[in-house]
N, C-alpha and C. Protein backbone atom coordinates (compact mmCIF):
# COMPACT_ATOMS: atom_id res chain seq x y z
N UNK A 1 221.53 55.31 154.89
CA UNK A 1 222.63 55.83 155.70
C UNK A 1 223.76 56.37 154.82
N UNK A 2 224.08 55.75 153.83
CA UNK A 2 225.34 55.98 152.90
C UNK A 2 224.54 57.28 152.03
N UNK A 3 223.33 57.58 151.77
CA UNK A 3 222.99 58.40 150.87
C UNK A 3 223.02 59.86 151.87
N UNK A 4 222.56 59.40 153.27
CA UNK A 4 222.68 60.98 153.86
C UNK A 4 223.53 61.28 154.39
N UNK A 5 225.33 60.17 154.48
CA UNK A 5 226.50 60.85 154.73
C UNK A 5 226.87 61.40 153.52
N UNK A 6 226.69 60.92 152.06
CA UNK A 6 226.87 61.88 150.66
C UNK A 6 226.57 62.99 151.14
N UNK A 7 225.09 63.27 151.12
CA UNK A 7 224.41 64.52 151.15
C UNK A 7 225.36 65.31 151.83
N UNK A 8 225.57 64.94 153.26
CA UNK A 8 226.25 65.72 154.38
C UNK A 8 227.54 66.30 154.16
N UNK A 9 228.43 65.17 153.32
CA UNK A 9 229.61 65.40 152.71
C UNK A 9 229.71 67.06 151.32
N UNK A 10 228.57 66.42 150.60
CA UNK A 10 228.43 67.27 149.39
C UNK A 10 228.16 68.77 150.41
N UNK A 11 227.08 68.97 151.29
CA UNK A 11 227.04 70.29 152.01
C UNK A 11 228.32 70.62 152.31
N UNK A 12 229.20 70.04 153.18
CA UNK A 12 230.16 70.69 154.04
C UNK A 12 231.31 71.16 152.82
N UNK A 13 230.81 70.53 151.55
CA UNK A 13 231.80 70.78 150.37
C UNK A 13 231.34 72.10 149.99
N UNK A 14 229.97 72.37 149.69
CA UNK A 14 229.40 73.57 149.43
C UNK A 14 229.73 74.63 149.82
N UNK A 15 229.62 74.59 151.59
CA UNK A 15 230.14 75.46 152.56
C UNK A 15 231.72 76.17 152.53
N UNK A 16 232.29 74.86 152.23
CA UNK A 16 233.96 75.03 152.05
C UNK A 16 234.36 75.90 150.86
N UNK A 17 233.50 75.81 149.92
CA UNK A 17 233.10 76.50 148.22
C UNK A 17 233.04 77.83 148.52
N UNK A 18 232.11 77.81 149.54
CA UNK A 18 231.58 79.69 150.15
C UNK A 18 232.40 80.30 150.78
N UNK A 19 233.25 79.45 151.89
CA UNK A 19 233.98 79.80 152.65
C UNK A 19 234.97 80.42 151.78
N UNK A 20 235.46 79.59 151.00
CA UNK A 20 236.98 80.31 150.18
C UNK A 20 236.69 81.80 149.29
N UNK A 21 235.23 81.13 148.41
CA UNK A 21 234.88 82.14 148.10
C UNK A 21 234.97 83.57 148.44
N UNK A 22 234.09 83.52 149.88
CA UNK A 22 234.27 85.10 150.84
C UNK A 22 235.68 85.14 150.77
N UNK A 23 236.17 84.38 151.00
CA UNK A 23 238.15 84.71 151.23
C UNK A 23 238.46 85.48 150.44
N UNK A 24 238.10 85.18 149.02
CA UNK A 24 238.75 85.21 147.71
C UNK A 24 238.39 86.33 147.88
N UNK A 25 237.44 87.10 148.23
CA UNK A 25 236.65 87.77 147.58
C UNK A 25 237.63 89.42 149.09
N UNK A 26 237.39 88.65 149.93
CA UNK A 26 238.44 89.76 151.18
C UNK A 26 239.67 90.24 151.45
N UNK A 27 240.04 89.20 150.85
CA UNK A 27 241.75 89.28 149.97
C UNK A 27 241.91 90.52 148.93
N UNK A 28 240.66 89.61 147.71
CA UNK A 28 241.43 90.99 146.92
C UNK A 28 240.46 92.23 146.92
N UNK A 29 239.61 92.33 147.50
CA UNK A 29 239.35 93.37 147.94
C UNK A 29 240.18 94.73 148.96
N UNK A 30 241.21 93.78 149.76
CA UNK A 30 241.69 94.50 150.42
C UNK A 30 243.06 94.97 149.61
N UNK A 31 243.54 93.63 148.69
CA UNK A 31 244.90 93.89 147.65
C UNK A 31 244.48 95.20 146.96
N UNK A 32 243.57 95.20 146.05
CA UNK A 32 243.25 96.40 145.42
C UNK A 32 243.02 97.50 145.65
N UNK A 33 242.18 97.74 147.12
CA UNK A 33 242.00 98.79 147.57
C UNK A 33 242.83 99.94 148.26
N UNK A 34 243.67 98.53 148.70
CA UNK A 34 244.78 99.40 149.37
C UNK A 34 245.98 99.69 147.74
N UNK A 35 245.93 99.61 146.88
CA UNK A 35 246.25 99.80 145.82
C UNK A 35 246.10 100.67 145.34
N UNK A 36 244.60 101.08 145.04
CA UNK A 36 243.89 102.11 144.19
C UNK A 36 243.82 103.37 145.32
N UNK A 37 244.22 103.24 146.61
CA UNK A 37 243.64 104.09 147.67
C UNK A 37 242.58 104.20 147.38
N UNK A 38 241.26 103.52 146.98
CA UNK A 38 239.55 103.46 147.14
C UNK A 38 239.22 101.93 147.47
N UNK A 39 237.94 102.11 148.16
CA UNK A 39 237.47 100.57 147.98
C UNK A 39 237.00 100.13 147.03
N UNK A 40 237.35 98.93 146.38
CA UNK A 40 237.34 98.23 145.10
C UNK A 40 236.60 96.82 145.57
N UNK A 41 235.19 97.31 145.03
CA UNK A 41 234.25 95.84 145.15
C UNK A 41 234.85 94.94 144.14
N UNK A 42 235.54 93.99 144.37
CA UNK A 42 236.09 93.36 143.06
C UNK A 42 234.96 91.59 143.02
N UNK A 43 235.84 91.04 141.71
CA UNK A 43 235.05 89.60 141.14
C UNK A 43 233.85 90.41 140.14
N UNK A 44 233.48 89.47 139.73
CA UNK A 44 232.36 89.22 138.19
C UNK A 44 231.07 89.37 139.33
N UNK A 45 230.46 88.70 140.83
CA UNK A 45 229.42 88.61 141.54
C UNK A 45 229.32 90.16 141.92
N UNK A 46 228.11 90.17 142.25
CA UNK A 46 228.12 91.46 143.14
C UNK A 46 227.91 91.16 144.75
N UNK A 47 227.92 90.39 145.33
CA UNK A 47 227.66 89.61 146.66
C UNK A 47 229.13 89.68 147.03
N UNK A 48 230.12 89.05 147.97
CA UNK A 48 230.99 89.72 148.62
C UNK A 48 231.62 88.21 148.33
N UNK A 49 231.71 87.59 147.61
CA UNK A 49 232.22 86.52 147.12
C UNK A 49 232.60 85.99 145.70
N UNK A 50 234.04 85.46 145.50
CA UNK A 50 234.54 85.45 143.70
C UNK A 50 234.35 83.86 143.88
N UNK A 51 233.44 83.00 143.27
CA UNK A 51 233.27 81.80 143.14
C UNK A 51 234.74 80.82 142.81
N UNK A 52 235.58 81.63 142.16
CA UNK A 52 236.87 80.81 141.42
C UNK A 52 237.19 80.40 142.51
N UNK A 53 237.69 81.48 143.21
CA UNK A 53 238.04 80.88 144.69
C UNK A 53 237.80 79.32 145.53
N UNK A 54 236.34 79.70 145.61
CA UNK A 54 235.65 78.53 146.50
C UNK A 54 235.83 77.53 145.34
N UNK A 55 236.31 77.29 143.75
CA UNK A 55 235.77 76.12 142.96
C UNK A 55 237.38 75.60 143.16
N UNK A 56 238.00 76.43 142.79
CA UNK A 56 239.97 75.65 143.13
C UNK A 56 240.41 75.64 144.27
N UNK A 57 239.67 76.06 145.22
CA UNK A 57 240.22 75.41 146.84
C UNK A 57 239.27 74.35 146.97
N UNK A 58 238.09 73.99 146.66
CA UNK A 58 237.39 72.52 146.42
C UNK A 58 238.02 71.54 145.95
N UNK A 59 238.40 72.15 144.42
CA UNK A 59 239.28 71.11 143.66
C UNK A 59 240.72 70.75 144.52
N UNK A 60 240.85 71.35 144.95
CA UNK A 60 242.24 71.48 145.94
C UNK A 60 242.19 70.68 147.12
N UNK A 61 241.22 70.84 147.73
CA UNK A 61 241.19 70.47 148.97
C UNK A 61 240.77 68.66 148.68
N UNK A 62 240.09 68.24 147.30
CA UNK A 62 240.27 66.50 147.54
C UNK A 62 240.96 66.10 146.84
N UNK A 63 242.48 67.16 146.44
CA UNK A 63 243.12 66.35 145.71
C UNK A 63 244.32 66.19 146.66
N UNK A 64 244.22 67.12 147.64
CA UNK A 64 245.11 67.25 148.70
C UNK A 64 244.28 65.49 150.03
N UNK A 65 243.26 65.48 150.08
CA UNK A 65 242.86 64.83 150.70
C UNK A 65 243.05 63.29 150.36
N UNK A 66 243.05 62.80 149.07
CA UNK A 66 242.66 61.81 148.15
C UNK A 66 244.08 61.20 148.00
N UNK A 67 245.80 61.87 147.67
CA UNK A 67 246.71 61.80 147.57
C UNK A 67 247.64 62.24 148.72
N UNK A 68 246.82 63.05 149.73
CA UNK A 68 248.52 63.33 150.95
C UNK A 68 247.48 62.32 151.97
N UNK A 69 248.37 61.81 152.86
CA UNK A 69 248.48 61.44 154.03
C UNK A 69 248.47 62.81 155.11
N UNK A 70 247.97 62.64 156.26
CA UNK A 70 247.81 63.35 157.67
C UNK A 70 249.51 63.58 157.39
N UNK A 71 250.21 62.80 157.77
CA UNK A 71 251.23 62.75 158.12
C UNK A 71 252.45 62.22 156.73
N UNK A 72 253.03 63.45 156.11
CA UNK A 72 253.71 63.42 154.82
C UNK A 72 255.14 63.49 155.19
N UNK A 73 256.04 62.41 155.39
CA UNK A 73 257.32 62.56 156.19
C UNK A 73 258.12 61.91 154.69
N UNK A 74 259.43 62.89 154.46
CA UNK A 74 260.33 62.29 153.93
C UNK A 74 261.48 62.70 154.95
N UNK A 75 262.55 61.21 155.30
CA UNK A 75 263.60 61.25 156.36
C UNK A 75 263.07 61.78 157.59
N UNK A 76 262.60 61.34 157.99
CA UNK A 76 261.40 61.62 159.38
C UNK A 76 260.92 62.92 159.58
N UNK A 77 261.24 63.96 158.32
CA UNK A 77 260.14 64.97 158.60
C UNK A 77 259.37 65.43 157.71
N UNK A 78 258.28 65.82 158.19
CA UNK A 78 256.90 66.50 157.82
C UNK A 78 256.66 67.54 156.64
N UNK A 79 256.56 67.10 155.43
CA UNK A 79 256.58 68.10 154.84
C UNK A 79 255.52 68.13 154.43
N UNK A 80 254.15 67.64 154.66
CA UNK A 80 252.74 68.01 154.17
C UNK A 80 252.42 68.88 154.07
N UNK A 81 252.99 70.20 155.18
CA UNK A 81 252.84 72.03 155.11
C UNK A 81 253.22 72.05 153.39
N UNK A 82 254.73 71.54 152.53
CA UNK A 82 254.71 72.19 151.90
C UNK A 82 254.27 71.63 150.71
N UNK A 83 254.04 70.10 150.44
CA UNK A 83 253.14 69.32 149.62
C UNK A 83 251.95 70.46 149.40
N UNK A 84 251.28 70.43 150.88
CA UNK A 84 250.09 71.25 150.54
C UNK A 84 249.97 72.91 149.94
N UNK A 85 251.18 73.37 150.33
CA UNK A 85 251.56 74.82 149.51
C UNK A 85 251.61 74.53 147.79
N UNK A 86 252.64 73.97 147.24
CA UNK A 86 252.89 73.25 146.26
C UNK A 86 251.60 72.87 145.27
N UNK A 87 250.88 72.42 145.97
CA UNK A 87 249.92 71.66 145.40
C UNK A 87 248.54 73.25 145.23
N UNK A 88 248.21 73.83 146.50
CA UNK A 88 247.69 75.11 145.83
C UNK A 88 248.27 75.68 144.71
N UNK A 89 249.72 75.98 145.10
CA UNK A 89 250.12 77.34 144.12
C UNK A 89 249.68 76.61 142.42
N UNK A 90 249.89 75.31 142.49
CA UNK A 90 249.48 74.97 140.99
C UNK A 90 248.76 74.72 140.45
N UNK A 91 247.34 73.73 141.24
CA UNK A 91 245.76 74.18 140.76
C UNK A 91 245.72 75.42 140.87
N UNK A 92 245.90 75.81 141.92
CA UNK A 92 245.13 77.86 142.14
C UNK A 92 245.46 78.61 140.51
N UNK A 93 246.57 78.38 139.93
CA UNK A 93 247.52 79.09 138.93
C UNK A 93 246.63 78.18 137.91
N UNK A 94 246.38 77.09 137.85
CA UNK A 94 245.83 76.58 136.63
C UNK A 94 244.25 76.83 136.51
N UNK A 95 243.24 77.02 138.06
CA UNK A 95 242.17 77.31 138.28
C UNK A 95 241.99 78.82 137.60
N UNK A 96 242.96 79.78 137.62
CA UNK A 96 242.85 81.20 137.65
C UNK A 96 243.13 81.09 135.89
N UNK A 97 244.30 80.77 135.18
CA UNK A 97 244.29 80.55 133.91
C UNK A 97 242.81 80.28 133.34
N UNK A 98 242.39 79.16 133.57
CA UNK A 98 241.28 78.25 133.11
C UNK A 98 240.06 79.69 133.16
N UNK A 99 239.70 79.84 134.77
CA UNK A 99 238.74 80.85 134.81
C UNK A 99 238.83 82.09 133.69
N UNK A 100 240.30 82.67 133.53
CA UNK A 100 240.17 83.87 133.12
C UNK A 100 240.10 83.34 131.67
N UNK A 101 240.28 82.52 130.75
CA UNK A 101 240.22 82.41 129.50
C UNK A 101 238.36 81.67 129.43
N UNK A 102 237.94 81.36 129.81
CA UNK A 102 236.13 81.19 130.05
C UNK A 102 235.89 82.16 130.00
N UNK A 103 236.08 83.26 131.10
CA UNK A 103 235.12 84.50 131.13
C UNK A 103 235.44 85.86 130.06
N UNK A 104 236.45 85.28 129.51
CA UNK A 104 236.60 86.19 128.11
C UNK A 104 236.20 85.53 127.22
N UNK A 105 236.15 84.13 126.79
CA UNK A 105 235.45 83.42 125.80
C UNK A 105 234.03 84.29 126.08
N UNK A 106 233.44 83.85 127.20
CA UNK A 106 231.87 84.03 127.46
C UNK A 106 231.74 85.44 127.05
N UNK A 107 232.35 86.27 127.98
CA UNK A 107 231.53 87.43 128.54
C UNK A 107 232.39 88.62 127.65
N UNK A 108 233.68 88.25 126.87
CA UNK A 108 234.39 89.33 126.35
C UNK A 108 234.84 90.28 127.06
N UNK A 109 235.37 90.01 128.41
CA UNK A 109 236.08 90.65 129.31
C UNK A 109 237.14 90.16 130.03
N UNK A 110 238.33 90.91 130.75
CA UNK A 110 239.26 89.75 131.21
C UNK A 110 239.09 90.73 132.56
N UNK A 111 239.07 90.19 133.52
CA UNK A 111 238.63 90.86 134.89
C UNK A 111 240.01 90.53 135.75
N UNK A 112 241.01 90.71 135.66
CA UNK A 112 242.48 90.97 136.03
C UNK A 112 243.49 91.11 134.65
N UNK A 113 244.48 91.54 135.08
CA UNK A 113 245.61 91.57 134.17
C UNK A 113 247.15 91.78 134.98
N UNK A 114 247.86 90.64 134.85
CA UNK A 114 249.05 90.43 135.43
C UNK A 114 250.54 90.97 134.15
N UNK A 115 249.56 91.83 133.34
CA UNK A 115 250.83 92.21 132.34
C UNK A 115 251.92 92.79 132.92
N UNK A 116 252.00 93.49 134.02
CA UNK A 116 252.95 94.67 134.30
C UNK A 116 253.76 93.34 135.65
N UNK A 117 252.93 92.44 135.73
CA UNK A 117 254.22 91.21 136.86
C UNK A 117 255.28 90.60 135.98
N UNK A 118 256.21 90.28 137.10
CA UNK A 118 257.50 89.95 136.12
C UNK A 118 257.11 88.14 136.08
N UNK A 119 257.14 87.46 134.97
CA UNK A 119 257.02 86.11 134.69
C UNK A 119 255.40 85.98 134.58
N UNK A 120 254.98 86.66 133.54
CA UNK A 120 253.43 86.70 133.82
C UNK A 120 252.90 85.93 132.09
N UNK A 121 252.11 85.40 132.02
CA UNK A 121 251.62 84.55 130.62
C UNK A 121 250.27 85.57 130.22
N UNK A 122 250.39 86.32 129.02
CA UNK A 122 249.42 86.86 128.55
C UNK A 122 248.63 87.60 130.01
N UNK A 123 249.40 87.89 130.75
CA UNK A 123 248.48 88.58 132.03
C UNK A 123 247.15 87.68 132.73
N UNK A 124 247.31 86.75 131.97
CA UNK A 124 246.42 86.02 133.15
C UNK A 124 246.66 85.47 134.03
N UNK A 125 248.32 84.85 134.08
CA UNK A 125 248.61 84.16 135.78
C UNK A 125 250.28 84.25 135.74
N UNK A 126 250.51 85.10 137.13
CA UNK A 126 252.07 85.51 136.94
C UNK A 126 252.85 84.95 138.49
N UNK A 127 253.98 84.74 138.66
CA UNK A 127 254.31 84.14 139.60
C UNK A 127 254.17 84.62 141.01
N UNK A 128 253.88 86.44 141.28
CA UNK A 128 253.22 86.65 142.28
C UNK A 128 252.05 86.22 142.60
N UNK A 129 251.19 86.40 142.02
CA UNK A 129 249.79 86.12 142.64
C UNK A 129 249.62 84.35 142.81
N UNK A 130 250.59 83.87 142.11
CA UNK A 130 250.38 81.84 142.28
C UNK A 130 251.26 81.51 143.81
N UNK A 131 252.40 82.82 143.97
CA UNK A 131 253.11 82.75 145.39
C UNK A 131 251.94 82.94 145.88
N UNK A 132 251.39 83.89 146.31
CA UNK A 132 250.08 84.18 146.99
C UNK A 132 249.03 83.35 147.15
N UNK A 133 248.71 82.63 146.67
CA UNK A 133 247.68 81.63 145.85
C UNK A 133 248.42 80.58 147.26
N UNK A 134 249.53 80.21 147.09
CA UNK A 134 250.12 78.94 147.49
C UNK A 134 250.34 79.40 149.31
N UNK A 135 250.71 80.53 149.74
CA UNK A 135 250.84 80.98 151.04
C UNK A 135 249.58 81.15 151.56
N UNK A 136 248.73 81.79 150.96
CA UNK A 136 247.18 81.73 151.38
C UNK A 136 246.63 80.54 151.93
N UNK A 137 246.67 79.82 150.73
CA UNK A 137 246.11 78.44 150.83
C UNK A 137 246.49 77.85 152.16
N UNK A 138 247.74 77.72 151.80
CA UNK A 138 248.47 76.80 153.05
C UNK A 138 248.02 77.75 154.26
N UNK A 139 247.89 78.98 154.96
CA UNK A 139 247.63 79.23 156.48
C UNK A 139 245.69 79.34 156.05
N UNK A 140 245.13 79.69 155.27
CA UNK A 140 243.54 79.37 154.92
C UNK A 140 243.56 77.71 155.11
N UNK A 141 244.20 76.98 154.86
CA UNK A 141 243.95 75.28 155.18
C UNK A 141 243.90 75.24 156.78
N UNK A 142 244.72 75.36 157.51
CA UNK A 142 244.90 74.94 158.92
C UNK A 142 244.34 75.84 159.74
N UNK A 143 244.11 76.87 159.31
CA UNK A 143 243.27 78.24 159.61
C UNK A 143 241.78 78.07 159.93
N UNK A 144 241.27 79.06 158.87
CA UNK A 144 239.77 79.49 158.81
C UNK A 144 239.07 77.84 158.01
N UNK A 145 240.02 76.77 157.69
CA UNK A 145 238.89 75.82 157.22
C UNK A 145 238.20 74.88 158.33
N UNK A 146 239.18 74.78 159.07
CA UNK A 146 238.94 74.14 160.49
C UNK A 146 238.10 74.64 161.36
N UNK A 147 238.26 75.96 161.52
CA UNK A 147 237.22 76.67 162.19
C UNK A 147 235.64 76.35 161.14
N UNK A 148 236.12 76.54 159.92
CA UNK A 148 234.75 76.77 159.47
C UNK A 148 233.75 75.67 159.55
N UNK A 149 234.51 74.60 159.19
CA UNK A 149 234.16 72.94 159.58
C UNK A 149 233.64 72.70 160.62
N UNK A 150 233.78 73.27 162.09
CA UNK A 150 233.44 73.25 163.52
C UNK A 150 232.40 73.69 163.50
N UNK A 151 232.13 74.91 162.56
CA UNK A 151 231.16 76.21 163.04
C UNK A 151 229.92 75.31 162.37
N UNK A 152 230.34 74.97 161.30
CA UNK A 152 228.86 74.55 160.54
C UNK A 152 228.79 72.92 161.29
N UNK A 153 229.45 72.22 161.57
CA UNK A 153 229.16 71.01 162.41
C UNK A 153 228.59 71.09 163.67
N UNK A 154 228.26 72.52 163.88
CA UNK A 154 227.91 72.70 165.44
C UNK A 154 226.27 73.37 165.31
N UNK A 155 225.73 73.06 164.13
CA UNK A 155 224.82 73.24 163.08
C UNK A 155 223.84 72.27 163.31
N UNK A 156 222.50 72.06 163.13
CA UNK A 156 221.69 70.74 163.07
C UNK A 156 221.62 70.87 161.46
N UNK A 157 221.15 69.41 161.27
CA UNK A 157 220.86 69.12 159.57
C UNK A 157 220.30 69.97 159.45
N UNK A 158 219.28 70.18 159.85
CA UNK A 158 218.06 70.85 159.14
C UNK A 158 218.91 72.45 158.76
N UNK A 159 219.44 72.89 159.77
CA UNK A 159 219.34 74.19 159.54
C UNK A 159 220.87 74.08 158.98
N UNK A 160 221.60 72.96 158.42
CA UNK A 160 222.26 73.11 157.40
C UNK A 160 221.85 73.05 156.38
N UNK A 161 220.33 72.37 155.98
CA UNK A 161 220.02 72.37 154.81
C UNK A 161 219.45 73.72 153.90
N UNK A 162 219.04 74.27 155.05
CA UNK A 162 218.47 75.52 154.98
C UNK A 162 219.50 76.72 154.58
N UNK A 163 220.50 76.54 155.42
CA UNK A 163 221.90 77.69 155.06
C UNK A 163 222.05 77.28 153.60
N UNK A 164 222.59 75.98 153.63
CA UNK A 164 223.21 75.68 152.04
C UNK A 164 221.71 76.11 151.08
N UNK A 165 220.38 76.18 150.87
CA UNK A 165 219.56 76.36 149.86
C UNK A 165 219.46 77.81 150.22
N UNK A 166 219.47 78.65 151.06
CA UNK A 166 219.06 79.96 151.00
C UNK A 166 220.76 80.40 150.38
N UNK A 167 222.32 80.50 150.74
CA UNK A 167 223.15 80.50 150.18
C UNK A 167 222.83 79.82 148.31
N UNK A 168 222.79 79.03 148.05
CA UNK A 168 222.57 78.63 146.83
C UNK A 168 221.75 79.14 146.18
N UNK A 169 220.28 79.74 146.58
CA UNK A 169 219.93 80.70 145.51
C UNK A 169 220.30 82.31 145.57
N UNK A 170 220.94 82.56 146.76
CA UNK A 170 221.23 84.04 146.82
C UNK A 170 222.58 83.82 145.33
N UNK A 171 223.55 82.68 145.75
CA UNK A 171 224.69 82.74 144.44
C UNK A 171 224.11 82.41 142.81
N UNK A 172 222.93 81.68 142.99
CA UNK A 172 222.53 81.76 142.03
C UNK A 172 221.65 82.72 141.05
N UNK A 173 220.70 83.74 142.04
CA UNK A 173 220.36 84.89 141.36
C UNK A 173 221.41 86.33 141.09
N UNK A 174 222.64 85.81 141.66
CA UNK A 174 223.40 86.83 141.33
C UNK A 174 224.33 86.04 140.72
N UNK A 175 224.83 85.56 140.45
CA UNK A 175 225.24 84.94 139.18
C UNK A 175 224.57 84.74 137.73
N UNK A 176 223.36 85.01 137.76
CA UNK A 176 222.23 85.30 136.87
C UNK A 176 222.24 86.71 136.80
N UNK A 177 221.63 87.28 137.30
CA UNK A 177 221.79 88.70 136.99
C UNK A 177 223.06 89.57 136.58
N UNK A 178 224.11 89.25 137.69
CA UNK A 178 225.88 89.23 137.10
C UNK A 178 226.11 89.20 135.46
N UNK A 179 225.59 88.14 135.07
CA UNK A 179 226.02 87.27 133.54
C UNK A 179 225.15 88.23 133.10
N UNK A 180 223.98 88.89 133.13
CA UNK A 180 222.65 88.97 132.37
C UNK A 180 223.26 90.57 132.04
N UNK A 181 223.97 91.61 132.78
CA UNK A 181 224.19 92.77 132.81
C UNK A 181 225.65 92.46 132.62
N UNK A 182 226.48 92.18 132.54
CA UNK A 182 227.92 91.86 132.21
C UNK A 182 228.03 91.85 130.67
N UNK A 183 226.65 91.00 130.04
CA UNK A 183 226.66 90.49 128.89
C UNK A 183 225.98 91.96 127.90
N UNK A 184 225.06 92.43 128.47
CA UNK A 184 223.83 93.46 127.57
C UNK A 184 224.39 94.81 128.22
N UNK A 185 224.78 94.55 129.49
CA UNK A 185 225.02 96.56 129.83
C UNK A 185 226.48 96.26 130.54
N UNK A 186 227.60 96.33 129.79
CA UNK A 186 229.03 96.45 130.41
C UNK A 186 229.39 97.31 131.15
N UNK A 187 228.38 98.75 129.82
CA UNK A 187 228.90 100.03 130.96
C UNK A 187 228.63 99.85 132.17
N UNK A 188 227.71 99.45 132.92
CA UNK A 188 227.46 99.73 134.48
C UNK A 188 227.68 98.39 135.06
N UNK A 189 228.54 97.80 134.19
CA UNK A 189 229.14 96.39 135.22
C UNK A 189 230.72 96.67 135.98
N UNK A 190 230.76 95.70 137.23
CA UNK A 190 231.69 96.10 137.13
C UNK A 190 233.17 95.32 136.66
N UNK A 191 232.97 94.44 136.35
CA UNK A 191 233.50 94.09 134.72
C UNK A 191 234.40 94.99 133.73
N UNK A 192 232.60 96.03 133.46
CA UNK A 192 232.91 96.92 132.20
C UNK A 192 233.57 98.01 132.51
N UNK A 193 233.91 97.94 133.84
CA UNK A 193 235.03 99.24 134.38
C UNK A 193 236.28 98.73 134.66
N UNK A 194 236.35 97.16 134.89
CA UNK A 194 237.93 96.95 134.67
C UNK A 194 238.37 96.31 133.26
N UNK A 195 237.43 96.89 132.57
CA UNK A 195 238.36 96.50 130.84
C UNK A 195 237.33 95.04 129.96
N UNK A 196 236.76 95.97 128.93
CA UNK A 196 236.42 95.36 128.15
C UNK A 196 237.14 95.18 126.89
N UNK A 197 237.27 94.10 126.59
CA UNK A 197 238.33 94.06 125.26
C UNK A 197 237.51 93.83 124.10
């Protein structure tokens, strides 16, 4: 019994991983595009999802779970809305640091640059996009996670097990292939069109 509420737990974590992911991935797709005036498939994946996303709203979401209370009152009011803002904007900002100095270690590319924001560290994380990071989070928490939680609970096991393994190797052969052409052919990544250093 305790091993297949894990299991159940670890899925709906998975899901929550994907969920942010697509977010991550619709967000700045739409930031950039409406930017560049073109559509801009953005992230390192080629699938419609930036993994960083789904890995620091994970990390986020049980550290928010593990340390806040339902109910976060100082002088009888509620400030868990902004605990929980707070608490994104600064994993998200330390998740996005962390990510972008990996995937230039690895891959010798930096796939954003926050040089031209005002209060920005080596262009990898500047105080707009960690505002963003932290406002997101907070209406994506009470938002689309709740819904998403319903949608897949309204799911039988089985055919959760099935979503989460057919999802898990679709992210995993493109995360393979991603790395495999990122690494040997830059030119036609798209990576190697937002700046190889």
């Amino acid at each position: 019994m305790v091993e297949k509420k894990i299991r159940l737990t670890l899925r709906m974590y998975f899901f929550l991983f994907m969920l942010y992911s697509v977010i991550g991935w619709v967000y700045e797709t739409i930031l950039f595009s409406a930017s560049e005036k073109k559509f801009v498939n953005r992230g390192f994946n080629f699938g419609p999802y930036i993994p960083i996303y789904g890995f620091g709203a994970v990390v986020i979401i049980l550290v928010i779970r593990f340390f806040i209370r339902d109910s976060y009152k100082i002088k009888g009011i509620n400030v868990r809305p902004f605990v929980i803002f707070v608490v994104f904007l600064i994993l998200a900002t330390l998740a996005e640091l962390a990510g972008s100095l990996l995937i230039e270690k690895i891959f010798g590319v930096m796939l954003w640059d926050y040089s031209d924001d005002w209060m920005n560290f080596q262009g990898r994380i500047a105080v707009r996009p960690s505002l963003n990071f932290g406002i997101g989070g907070l209406i994506v928490f009470y938002t689309a996670q709740p819904f998403g939680r319903k949608l897949i609970n309204k799911v039988g096991v089985k055919g959760q097990r099935i979503f989460a393994l057919i999802l898990l190797l679709v992210l995993g052969m493109d995360f393979a292939s991603s790395a495999i052409i990122i690494k040997y052919y830059p030119e036609i990544s798209k990576a190697g069109v937002l700046g190889k250093k």
